[in-house]
Protein backbone atom coordinates (compact mmCIF):
# COMPACT_ATOMS: atom_id res chain seq x y z
CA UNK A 1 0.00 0.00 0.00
CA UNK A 2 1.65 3.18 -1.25
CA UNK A 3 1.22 6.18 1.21
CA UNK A 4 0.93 9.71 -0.71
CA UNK A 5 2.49 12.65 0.92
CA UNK A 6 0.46 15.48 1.94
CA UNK A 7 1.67 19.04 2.10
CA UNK A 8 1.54 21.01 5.15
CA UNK A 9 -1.78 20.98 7.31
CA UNK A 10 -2.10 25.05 6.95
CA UNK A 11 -1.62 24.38 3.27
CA UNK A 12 -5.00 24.19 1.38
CA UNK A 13 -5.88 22.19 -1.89
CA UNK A 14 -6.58 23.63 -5.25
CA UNK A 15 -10.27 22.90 -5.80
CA UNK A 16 -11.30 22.98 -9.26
CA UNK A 17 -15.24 24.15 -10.12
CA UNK A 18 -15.29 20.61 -11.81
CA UNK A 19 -14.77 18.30 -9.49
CA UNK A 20 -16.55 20.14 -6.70
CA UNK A 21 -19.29 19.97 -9.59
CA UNK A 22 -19.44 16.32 -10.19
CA UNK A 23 -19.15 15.40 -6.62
CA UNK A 24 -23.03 17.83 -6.22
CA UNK A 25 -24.04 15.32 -8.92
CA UNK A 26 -22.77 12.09 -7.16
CA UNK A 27 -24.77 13.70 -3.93
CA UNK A 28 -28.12 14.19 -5.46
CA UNK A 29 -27.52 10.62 -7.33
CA UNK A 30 -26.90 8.42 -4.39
CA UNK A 31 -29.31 9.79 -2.19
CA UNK A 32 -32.59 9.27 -4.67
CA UNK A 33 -30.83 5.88 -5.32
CA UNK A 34 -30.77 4.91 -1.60
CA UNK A 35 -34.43 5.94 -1.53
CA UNK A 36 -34.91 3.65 -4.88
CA UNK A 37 -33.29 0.68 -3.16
CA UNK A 38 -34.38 0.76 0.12
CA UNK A 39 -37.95 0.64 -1.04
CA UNK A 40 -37.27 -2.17 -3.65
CA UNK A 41 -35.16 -3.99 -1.25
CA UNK A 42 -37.51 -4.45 1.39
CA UNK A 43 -40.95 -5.25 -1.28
CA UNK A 44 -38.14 -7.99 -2.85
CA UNK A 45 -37.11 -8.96 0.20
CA UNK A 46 -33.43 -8.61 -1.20
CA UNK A 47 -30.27 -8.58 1.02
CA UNK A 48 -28.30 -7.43 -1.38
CA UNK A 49 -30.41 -4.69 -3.29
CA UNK A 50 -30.80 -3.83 1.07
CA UNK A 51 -26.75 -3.83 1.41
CA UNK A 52 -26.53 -1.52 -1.74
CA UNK A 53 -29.36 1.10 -0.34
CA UNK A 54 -27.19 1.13 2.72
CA UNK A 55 -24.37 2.02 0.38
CA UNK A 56 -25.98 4.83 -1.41
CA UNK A 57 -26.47 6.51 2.31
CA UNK A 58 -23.08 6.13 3.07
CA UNK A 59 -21.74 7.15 -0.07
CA UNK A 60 -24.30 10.19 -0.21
CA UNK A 61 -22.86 11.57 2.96
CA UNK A 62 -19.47 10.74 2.03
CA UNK A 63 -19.77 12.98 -0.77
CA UNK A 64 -21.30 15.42 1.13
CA UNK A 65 -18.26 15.21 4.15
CA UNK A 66 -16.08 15.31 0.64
CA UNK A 67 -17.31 18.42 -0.10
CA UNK A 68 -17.56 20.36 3.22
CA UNK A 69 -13.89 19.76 3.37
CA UNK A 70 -12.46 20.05 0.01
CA UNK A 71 -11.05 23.57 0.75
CA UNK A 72 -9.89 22.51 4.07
CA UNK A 73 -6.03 22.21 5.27
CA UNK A 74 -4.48 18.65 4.38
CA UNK A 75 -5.11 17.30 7.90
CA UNK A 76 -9.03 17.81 7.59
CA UNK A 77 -9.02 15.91 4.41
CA UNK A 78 -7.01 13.13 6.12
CA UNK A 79 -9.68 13.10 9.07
CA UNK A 80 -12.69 13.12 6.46
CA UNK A 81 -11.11 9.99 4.74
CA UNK A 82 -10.45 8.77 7.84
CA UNK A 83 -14.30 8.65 8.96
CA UNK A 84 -15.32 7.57 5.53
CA UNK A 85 -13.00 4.56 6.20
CA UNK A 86 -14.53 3.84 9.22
CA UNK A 87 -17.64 3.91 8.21
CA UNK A 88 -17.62 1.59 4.92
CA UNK A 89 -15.68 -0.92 7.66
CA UNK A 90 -18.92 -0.89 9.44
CA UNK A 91 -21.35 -1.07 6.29
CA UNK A 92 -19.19 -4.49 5.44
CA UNK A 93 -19.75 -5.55 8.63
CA UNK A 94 -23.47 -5.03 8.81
CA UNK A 95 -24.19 -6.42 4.98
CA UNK A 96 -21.95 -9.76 6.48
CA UNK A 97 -24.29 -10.20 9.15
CA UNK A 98 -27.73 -9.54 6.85
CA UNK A 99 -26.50 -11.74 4.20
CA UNK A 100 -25.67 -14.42 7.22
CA UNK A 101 -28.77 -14.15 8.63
CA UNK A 102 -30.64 -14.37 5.43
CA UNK A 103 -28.99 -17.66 4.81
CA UNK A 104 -30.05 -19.46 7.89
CA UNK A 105 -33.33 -18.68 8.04
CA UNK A 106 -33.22 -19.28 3.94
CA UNK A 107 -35.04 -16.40 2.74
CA UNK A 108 -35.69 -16.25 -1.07
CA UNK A 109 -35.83 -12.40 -3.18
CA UNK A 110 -37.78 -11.87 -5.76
CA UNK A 111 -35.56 -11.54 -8.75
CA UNK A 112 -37.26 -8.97 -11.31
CA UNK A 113 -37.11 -6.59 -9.05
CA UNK A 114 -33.51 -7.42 -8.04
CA UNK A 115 -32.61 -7.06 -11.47
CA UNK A 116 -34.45 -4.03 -12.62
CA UNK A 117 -33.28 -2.10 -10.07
CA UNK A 118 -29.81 -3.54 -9.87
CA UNK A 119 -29.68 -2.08 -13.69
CA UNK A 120 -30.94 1.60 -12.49
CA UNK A 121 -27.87 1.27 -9.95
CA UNK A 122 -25.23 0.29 -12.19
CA UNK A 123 -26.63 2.76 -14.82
CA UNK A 124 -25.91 5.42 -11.94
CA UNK A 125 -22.77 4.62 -10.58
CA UNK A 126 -21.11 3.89 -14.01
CA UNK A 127 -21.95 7.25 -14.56
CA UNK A 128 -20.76 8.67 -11.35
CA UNK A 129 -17.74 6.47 -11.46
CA UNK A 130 -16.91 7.85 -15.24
CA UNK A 131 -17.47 11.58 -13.92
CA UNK A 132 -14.92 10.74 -10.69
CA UNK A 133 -12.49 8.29 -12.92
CA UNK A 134 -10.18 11.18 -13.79
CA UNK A 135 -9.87 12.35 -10.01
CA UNK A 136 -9.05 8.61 -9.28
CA UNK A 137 -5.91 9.85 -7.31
CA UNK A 138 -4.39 11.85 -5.00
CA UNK A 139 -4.52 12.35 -0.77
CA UNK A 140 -6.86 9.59 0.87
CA UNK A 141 -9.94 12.08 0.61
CA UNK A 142 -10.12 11.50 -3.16
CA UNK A 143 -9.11 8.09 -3.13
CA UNK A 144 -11.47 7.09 -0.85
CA UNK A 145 -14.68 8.77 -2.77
CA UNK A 146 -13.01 6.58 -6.26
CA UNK A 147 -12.91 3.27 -5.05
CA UNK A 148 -16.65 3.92 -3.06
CA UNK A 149 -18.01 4.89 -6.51
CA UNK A 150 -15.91 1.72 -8.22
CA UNK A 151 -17.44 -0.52 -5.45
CA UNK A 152 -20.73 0.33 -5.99
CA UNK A 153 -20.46 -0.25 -10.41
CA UNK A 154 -18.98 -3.74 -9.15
CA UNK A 155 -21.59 -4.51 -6.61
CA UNK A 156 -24.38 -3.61 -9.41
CA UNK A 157 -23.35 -6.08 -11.91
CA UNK A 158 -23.06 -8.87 -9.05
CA UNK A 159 -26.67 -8.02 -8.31
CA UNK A 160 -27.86 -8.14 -11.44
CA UNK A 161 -25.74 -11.58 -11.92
CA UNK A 162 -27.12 -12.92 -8.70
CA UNK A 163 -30.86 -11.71 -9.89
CA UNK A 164 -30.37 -14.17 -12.81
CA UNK A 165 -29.50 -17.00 -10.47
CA UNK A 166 -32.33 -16.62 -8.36
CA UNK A 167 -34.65 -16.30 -10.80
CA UNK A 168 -32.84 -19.79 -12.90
CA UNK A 169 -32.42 -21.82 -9.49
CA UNK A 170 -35.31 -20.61 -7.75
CA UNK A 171 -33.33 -20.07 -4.39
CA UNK A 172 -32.02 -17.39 -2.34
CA UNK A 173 -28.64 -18.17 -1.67
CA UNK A 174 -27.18 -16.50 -4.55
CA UNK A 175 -28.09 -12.91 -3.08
CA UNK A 176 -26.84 -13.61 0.02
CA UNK A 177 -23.23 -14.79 -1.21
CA UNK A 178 -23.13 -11.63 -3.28
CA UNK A 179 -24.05 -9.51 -0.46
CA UNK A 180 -21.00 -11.45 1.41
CA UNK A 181 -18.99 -10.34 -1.28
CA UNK A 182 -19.62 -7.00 -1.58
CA UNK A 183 -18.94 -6.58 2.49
CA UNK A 184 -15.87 -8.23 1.99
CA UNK A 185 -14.84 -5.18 -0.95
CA UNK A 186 -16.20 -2.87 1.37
CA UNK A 187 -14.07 -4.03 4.02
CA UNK A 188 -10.69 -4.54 1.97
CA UNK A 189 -11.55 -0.73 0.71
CA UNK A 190 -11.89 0.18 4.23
CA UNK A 191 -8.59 -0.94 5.70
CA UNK A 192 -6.76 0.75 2.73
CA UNK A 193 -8.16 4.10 3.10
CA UNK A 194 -7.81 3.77 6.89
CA UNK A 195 -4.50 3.20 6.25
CA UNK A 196 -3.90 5.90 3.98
CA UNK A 197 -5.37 8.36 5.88
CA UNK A 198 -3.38 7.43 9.14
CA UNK A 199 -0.41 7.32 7.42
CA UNK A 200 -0.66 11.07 5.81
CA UNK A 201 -1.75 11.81 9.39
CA UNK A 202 1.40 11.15 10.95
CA UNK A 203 3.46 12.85 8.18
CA UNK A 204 1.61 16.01 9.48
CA UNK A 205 2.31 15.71 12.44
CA UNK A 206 5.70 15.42 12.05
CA UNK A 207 5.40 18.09 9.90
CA UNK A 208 3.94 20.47 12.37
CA UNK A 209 6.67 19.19 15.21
C-alpha cells in the first residue's frame, strides 16, 4: 500500500469548479438511489439490493463530508477519509451479518425486481464512477470517494448476476453470497483508506513538530 504525501496541514488544496461539480451530482444521485433501493429492497425482500441502499447513504454523505472539506487544510481531508473509512468498515460488517442471517433462516428475493433495479444502480454509478475516474488519485480524501463509486459499479453487476440466479435456481442463496462479497470489498476498501489516511496523518504531524 503506497502512502501519498500530503503538504503542510495550513496548506490548502486547489479545488477545481469541476470536481466540486461532479461530486453535487454524485450527492443528489446516491441519495434518490438509496431511496430507490431501500424501497425495492424491502418489497423484494433482497439482502443485497438492502446492502446496496445502505451504500448509497453512506456514499451520499461521504460525498457530502467530501465536499464540506475540500477547501480545508491537508489534515481535515485526512480526518474526512479517515471517517469515511470507518464507516464503509462498518457497512461491510453489517451487509456480512444480513447476508448471514438471510442464509439461515433461507429467505428467497424476488428476482425482477432485483434485477431491474440492480440495472438503475449500475446505470448510476457507471456514470458517477466515469465523472470521478479522472480524479481517481491523489490524498486519501479522493481516493477514498473513487474506489466507493468503483465498489458500488462492481456490486451492481453482481446483483444483477445474482438476480439471474435466483430467478434460474429458484433459491435465495445467490443474493446472500453476493451480499457477502460486496462486504468483503467494502471491508478490503476500508482498511486501505484507513491506512492511507493514518499514514498522511502522521506525516503532518511530524510536519507540524
Amino acid at each position: 500500500m503506497m502512502i501519498v504525501a500530503v503538504p503542510h496541514s495550513a496548506e490548502k488544496a486547489p479545488v477545481s469548479a469541476g470536481y466540486r461539480r461532479i461530486l453535487i451530482i454524485a450527492l443528489v444521485a446516491n441519495a434518490a438511489m438509496f431511496v430507490v433501493e431501500l424501497a425495492s429492497g424491502l418489497r423484494a425482500d433482497s439482502v443485497s439490493l438492502l446492502a446496496d441502499a445502505v451504500d448509497f447513504a453512506g456514499d451520499a454523505a461521504n460525498y457530502g463530508l467530501s465536499l464540506a472539506v475540500l477547501s480545508m487544510a491537508a489534515v481535515w481531508r485526512s480526518r474526512a477519509a479517515l471517517i469515511k473509512g470507518c464507516s464503509m468498515g462498518a457497512y461491510g460488517l453489517y451487509v456480512l451479518c444480513h447476508a448471514v442471517w438471510n442464509l439461515a433462516v433461507e429467505s428467497r428475493p424476488e428476482a425482477f425486481t432485483m434485477g431491474v433495479v440492480g440495472a438503475l444502480a449500475l446505470i448510476v454509478n457507471v456514470g458517477v464512477a466515469g465523472m470521478l475516474y479522472a480524479h481517481r488519485e491523489g490524498d486519501a480524501n479522493r481516493r477514498s470517494v473513487w474506489l466507493c463509486s468503483r465498489n458500488d459499479a462492481i456490486g451492481n453487476v453482481a446483483v444483477i448476476a445474482a438476480a439471474a440466479m435466483v430467478s434460474w435456481l429458484g433459491v435465495g442463496w445467490p443474493d446472500a453470497a453476493v451480499a457477502i462479497v460486496m462486504a468483503g470489498l467494502a471491508l478490503v476498501s476500508s482498511r486501505s483508506v484507513v491506512a492511507q489516511a493514518r499514514g498522511e496523518l502522521r506525516l503532518v504531524a511530524g510536519e507540524e513538530r
